[in-house]
N, C-alpha and C. Protein backbone atom coordinates (compact mmCIF):
# COMPACT_ATOMS: atom_id res chain seq x y z
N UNK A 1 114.39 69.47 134.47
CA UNK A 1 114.63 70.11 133.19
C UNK A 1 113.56 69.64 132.21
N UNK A 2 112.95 70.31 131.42
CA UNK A 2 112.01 70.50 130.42
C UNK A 2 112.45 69.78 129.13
N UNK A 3 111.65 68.72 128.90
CA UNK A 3 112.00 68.19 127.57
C UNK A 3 112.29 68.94 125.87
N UNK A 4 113.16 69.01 125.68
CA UNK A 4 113.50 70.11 124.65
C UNK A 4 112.27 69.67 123.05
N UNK A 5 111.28 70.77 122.80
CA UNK A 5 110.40 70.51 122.38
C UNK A 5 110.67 70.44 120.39
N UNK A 6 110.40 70.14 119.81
CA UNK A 6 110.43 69.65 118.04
C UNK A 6 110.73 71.72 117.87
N UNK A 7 109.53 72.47 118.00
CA UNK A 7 109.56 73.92 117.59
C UNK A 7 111.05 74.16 118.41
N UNK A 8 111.34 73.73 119.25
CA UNK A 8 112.93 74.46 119.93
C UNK A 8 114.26 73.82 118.89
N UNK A 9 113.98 72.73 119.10
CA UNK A 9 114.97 71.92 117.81
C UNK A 9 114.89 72.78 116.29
N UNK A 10 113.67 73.06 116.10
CA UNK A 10 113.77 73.66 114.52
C UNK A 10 114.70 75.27 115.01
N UNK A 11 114.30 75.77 115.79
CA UNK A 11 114.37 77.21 116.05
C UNK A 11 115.77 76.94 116.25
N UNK A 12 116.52 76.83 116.75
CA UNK A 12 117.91 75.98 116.98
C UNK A 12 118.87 75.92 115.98
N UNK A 13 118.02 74.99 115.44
CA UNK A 13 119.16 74.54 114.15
C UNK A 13 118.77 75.53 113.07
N UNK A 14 117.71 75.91 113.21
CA UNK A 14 117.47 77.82 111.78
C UNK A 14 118.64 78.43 112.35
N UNK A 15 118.92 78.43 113.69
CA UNK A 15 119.47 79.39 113.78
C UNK A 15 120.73 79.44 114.01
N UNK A 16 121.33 78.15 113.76
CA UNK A 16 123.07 77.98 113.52
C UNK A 16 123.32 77.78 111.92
N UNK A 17 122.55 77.47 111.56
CA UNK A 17 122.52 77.98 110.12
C UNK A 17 122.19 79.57 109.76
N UNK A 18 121.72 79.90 110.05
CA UNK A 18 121.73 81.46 109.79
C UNK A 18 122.88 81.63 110.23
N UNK A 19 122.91 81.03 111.28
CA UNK A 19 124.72 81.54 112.12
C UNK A 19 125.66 82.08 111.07
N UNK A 20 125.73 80.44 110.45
CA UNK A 20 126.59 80.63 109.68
C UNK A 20 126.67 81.13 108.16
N UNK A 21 125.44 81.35 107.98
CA UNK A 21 124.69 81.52 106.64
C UNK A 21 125.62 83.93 106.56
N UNK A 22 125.43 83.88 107.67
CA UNK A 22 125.78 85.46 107.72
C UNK A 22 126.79 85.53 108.14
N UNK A 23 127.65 84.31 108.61
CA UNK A 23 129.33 84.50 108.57
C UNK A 23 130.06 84.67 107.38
N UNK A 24 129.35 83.86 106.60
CA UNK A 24 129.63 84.00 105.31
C UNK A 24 129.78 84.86 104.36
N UNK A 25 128.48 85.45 104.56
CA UNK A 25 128.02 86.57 104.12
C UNK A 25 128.88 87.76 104.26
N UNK A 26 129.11 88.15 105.51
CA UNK A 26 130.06 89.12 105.88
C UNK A 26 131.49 88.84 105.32
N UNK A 27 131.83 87.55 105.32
CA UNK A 27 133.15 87.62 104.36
C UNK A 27 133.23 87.80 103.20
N UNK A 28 132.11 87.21 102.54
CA UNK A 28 132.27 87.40 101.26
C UNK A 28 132.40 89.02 100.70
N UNK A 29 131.46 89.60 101.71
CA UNK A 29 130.85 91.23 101.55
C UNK A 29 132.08 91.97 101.86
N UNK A 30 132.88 91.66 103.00
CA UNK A 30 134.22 91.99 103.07
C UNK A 30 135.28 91.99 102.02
N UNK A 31 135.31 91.25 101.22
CA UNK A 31 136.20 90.53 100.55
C UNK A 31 135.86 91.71 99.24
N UNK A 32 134.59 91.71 98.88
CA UNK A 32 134.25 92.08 97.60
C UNK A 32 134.63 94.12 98.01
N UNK A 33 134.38 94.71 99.08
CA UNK A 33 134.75 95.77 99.34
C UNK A 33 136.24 95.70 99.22
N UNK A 34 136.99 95.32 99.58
CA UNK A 34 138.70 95.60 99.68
C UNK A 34 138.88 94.98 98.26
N UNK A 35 138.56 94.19 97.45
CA UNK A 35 138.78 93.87 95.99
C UNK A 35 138.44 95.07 94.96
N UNK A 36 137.47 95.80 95.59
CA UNK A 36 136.74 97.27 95.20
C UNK A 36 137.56 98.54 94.98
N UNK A 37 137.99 98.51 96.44
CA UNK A 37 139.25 99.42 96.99
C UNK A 37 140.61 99.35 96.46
N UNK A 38 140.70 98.34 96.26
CA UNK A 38 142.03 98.11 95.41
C UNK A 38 142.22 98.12 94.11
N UNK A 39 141.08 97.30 93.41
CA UNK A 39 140.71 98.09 91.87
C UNK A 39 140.86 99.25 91.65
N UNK A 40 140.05 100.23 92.52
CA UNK A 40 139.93 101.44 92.07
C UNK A 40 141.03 102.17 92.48
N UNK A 41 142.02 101.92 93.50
CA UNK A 41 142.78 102.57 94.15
C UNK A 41 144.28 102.23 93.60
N UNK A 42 144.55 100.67 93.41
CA UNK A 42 145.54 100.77 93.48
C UNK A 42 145.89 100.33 91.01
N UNK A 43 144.62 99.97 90.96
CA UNK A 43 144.64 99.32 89.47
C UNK A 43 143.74 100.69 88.55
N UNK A 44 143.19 101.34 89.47
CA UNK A 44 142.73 102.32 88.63
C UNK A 44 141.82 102.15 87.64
N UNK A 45 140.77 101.04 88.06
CA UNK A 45 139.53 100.70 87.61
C UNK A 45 138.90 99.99 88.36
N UNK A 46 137.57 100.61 88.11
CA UNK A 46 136.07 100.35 89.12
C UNK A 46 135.27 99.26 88.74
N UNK A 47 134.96 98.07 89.91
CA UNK A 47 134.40 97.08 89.55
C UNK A 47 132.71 97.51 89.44
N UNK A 48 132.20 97.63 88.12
CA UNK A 48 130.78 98.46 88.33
C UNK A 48 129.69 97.49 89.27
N UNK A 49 129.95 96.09 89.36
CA UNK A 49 128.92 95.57 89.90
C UNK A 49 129.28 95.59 91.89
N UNK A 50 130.76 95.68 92.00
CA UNK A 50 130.76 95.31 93.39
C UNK A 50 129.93 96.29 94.62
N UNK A 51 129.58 97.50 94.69
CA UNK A 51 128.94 97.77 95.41
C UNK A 51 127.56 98.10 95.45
N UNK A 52 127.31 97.22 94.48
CA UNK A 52 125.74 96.82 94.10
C UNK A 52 125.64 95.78 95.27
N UNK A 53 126.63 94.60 94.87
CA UNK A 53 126.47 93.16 95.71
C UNK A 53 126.87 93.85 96.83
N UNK A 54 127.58 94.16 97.10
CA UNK A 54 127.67 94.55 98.83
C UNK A 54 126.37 95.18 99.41
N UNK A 55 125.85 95.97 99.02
CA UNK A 55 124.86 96.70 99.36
C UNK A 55 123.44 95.08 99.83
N UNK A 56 123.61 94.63 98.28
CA UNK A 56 122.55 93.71 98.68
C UNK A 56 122.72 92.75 99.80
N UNK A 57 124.11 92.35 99.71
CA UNK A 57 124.42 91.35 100.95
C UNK A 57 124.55 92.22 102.33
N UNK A 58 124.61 93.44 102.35
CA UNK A 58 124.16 93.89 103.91
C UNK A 58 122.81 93.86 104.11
N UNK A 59 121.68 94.06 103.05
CA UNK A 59 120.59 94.12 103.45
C UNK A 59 120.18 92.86 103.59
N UNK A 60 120.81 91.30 103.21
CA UNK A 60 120.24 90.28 103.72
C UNK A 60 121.41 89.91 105.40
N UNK A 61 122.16 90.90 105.43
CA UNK A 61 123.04 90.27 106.72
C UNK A 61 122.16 90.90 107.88
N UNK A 62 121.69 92.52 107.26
CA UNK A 62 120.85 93.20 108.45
C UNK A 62 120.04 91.78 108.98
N UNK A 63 119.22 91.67 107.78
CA UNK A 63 117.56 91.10 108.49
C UNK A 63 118.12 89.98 108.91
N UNK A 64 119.30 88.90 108.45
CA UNK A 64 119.07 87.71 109.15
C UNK A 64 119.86 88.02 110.53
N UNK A 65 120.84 88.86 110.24
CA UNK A 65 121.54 89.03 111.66
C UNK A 65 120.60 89.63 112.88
N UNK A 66 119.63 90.07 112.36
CA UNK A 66 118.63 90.60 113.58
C UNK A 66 117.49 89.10 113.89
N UNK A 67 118.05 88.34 113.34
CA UNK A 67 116.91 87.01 113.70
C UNK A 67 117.99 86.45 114.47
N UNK A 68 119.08 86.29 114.43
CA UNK A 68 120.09 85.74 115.24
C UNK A 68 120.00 86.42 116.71
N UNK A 69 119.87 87.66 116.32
CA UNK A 69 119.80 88.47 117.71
C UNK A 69 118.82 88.29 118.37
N UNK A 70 117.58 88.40 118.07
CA UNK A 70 116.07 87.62 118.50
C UNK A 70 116.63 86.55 119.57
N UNK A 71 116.75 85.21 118.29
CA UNK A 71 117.08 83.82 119.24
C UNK A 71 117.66 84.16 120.08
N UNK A 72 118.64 84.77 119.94
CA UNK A 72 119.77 84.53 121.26
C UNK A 72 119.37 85.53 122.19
N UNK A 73 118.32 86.59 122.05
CA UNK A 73 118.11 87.15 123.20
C UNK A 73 119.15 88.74 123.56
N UNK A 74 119.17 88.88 122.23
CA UNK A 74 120.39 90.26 122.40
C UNK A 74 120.16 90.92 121.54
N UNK A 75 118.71 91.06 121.33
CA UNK A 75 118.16 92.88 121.00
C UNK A 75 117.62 93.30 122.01
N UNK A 76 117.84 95.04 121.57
CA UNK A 76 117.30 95.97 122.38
C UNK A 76 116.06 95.37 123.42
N UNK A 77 116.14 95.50 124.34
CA UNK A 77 114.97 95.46 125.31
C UNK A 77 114.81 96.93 126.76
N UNK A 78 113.45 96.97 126.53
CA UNK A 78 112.86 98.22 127.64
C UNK A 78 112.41 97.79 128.78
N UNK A 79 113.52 96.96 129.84
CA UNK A 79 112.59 96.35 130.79
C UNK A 79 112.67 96.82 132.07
N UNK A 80 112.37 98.54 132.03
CA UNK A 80 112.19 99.23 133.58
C UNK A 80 111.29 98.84 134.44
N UNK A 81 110.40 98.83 133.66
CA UNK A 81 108.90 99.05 133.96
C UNK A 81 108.78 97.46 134.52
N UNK A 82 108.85 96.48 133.81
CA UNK A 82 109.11 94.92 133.54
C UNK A 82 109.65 94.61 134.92
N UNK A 83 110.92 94.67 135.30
CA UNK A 83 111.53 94.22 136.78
C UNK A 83 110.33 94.68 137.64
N UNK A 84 109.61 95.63 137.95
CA UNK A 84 108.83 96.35 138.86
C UNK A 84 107.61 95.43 139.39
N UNK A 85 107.52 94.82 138.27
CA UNK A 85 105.65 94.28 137.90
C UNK A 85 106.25 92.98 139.27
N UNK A 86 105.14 92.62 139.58
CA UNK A 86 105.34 91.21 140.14
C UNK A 86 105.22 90.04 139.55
N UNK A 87 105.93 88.91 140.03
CA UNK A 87 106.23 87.53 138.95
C UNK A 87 105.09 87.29 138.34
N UNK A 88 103.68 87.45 138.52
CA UNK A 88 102.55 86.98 137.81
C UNK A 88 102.52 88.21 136.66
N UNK A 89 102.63 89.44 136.95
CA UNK A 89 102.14 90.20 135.60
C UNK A 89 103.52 89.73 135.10
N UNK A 90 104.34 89.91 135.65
CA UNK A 90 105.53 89.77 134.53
C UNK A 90 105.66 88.62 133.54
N UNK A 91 105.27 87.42 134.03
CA UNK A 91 104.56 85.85 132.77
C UNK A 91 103.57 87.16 131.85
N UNK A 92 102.45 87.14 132.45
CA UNK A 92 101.81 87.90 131.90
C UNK A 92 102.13 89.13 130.89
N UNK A 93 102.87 89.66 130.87
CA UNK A 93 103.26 90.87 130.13
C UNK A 93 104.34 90.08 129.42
N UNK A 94 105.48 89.13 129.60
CA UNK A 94 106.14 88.38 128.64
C UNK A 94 105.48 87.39 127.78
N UNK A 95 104.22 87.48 127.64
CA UNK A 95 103.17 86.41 127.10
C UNK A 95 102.99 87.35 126.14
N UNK A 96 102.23 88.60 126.60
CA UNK A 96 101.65 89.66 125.72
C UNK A 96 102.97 89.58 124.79
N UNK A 97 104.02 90.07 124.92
CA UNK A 97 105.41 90.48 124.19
C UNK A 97 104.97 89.41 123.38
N UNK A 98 105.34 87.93 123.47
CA UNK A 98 104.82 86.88 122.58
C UNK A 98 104.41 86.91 121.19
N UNK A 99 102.80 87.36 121.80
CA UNK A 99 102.11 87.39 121.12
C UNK A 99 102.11 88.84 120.12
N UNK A 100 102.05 89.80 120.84
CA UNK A 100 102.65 91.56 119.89
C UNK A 100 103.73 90.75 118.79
N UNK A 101 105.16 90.13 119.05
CA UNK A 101 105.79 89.83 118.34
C UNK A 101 105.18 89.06 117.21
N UNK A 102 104.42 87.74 117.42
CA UNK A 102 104.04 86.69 116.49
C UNK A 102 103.01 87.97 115.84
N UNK A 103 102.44 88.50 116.08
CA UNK A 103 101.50 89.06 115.26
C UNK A 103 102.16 90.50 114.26
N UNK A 104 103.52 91.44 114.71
CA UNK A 104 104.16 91.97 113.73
C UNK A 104 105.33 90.93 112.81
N UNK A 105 105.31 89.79 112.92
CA UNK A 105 106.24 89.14 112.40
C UNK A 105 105.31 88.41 111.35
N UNK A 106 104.03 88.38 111.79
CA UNK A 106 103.48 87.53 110.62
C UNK A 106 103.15 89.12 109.74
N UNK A 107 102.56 89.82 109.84
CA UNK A 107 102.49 91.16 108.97
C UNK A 107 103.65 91.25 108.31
N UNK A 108 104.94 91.28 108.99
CA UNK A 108 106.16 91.34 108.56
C UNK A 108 106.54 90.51 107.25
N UNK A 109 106.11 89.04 107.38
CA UNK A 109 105.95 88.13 106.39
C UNK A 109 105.05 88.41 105.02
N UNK A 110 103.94 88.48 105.50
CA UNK A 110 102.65 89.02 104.74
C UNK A 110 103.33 89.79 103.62
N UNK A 111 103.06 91.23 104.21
CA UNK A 111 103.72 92.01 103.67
C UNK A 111 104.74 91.97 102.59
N UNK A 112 105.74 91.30 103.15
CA UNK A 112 106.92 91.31 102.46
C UNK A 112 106.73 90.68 101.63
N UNK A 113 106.01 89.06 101.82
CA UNK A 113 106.08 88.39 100.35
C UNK A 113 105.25 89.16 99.47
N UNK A 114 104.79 89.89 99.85
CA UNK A 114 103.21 90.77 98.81
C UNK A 114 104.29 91.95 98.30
N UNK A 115 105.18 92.58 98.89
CA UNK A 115 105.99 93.52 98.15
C UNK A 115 107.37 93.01 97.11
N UNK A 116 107.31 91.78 97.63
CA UNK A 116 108.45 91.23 96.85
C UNK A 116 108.05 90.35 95.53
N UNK A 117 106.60 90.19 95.65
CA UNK A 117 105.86 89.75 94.44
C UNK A 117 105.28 91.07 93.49
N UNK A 118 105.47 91.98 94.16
CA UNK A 118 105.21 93.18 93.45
C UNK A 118 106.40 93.97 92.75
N UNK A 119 107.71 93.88 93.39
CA UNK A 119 108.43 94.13 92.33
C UNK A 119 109.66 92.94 91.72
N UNK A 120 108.68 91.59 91.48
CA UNK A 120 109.33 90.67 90.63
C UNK A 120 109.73 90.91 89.39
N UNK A 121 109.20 91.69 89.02
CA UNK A 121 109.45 92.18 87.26
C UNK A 121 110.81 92.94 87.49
N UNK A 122 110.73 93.65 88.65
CA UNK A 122 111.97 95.00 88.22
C UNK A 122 113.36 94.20 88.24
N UNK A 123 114.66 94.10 87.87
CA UNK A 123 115.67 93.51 87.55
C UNK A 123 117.39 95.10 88.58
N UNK A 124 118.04 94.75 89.16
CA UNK A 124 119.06 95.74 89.83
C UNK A 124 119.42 96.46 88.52
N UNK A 125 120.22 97.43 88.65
CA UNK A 125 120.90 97.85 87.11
C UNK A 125 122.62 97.12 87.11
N UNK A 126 123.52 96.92 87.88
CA UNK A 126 124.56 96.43 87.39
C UNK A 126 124.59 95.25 87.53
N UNK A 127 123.71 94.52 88.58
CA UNK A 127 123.68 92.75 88.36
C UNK A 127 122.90 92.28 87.70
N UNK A 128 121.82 92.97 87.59
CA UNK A 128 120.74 92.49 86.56
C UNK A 128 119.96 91.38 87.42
N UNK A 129 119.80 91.19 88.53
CA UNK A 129 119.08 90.76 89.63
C UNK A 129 117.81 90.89 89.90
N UNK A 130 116.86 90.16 89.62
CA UNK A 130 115.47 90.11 90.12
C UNK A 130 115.05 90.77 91.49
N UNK A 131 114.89 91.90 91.81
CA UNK A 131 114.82 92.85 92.84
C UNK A 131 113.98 91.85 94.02
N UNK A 132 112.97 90.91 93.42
CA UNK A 132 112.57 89.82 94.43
C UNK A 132 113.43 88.98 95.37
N UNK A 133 113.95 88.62 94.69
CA UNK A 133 115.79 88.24 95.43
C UNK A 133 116.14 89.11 96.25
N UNK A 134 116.11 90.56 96.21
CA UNK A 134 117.13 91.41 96.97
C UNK A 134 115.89 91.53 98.34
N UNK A 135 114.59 91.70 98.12
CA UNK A 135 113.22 92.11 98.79
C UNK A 135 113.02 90.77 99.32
N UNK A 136 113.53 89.84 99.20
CA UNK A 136 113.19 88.79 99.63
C UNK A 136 113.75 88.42 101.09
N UNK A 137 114.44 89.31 101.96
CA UNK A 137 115.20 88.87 102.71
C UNK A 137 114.48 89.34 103.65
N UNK A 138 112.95 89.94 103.28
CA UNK A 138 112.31 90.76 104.52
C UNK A 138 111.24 89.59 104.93
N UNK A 139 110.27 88.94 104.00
CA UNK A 139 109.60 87.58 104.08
C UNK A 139 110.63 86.78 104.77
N UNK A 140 111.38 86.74 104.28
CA UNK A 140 112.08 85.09 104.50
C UNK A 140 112.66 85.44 106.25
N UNK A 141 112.98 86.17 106.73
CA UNK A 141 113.37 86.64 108.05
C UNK A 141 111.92 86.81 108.84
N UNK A 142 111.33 87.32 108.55
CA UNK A 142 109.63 87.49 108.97
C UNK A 142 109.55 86.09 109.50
N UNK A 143 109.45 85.18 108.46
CA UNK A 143 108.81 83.73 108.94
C UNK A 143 110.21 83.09 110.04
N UNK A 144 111.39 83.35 109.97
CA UNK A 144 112.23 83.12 111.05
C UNK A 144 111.83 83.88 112.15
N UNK A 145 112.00 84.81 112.23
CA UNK A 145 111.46 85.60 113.35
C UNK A 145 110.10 84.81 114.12
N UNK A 146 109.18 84.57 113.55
CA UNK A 146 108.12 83.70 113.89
C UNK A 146 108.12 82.39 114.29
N UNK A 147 108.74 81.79 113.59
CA UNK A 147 109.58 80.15 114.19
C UNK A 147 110.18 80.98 115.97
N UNK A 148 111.06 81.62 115.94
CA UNK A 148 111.66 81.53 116.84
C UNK A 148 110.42 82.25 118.21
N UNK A 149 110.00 83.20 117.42
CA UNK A 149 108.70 83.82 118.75
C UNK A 149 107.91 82.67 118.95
N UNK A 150 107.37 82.20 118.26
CA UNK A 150 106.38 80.61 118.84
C UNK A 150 106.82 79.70 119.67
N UNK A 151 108.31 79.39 119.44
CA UNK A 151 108.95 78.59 120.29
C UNK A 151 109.36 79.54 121.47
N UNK A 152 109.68 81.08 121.52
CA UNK A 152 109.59 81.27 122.94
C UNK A 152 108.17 81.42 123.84
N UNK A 153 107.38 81.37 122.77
CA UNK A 153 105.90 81.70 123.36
C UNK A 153 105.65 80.09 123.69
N UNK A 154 105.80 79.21 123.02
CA UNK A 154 105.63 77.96 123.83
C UNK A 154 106.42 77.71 125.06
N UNK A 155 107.59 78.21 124.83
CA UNK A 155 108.34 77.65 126.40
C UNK A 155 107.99 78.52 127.46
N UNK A 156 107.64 79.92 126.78
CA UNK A 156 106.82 80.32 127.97
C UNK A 156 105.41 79.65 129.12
N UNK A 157 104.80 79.52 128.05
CA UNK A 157 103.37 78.67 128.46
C UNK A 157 103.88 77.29 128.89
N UNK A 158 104.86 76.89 129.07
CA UNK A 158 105.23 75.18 129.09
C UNK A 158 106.08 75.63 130.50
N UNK A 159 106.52 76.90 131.20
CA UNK A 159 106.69 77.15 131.99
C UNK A 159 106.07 77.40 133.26
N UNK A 160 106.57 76.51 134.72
CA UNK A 160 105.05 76.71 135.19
C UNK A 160 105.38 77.54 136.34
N UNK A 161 106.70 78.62 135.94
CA UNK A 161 106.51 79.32 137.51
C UNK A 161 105.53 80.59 137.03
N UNK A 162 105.12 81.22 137.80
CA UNK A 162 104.31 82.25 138.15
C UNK A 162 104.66 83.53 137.31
């Protein structure tokens, strides 16, 4: 067995914290919808800010919950073609994946902090929220995403079957 490397430890523990960082999340987001529903339904007044915050907290549950999915290995994958190859292209072509990944995840980052510094000025209309905050969940997942591709791209290369 392979000595568990510092980048696997970080990637690890990002990612039981995210764990739980979007358990949270979903309750709270839960919570604030049926408090919504019942205002309006059963008290007959509308909380104007709650499906502002819900909205925003799915768009940070999307991106981190798809970094959870990453680590753990339970997004979508196309691997027809992949089983076919023989054990050497297949290192080989899971190397390439690697690297394709580290290189849209750093764009991903890039990007994002450059769009989320671009609309720092603008503010939500019912929370009054720095829209950088809400845009921020695309950077900040980018550079997770990347922690975790480096560390599979290292254990790949630290792997010595064929």
């Amino acid at each position: 067995m392979a000595p568990i490397t510092k980048i696997t430890r970080v990637s690890l523990k990002l990612n039981t914290g995210i764990e739980r960082l979007t358990g949270t999340c979903g309750i709270i987001m839960t919570l604030i919808v049926v408090l919504q529903v019942f205002c309006r339904y059963v008290l007959n007044h509308s909380l104007f800010w709650s499906e502002e915050l819900a909205r925003f907290l799915l768009v940070w549950l999307s991106f981190l919950g798809a970094t959870v999915a990453y680590c753990r290995g339970m997004h979508p994958a196309v691997d027809l073609v992949y089983k076919h190859l023989p054990p050497g292209f297949q290192k080989s072509a899971t190397i390439s994946v690697h690297l394709a990944a580290i290189a849209f995840f750093g764009v991903m980052t890039f990007f994002g902090l450059k769009f989320s510094y671009f609309v720092r000025l603008q503010i939500s209309p019912a929370l009054h929220l720095p829209k950088w905050i809400i845009f921020g969940a695309i950077p900040i997942s980018g550079a997770i995403f990347l922690i975790h591709a480096i560390n599979f791209l290292i254990g790949e290369l630290r792997n010595k079957k064929p």
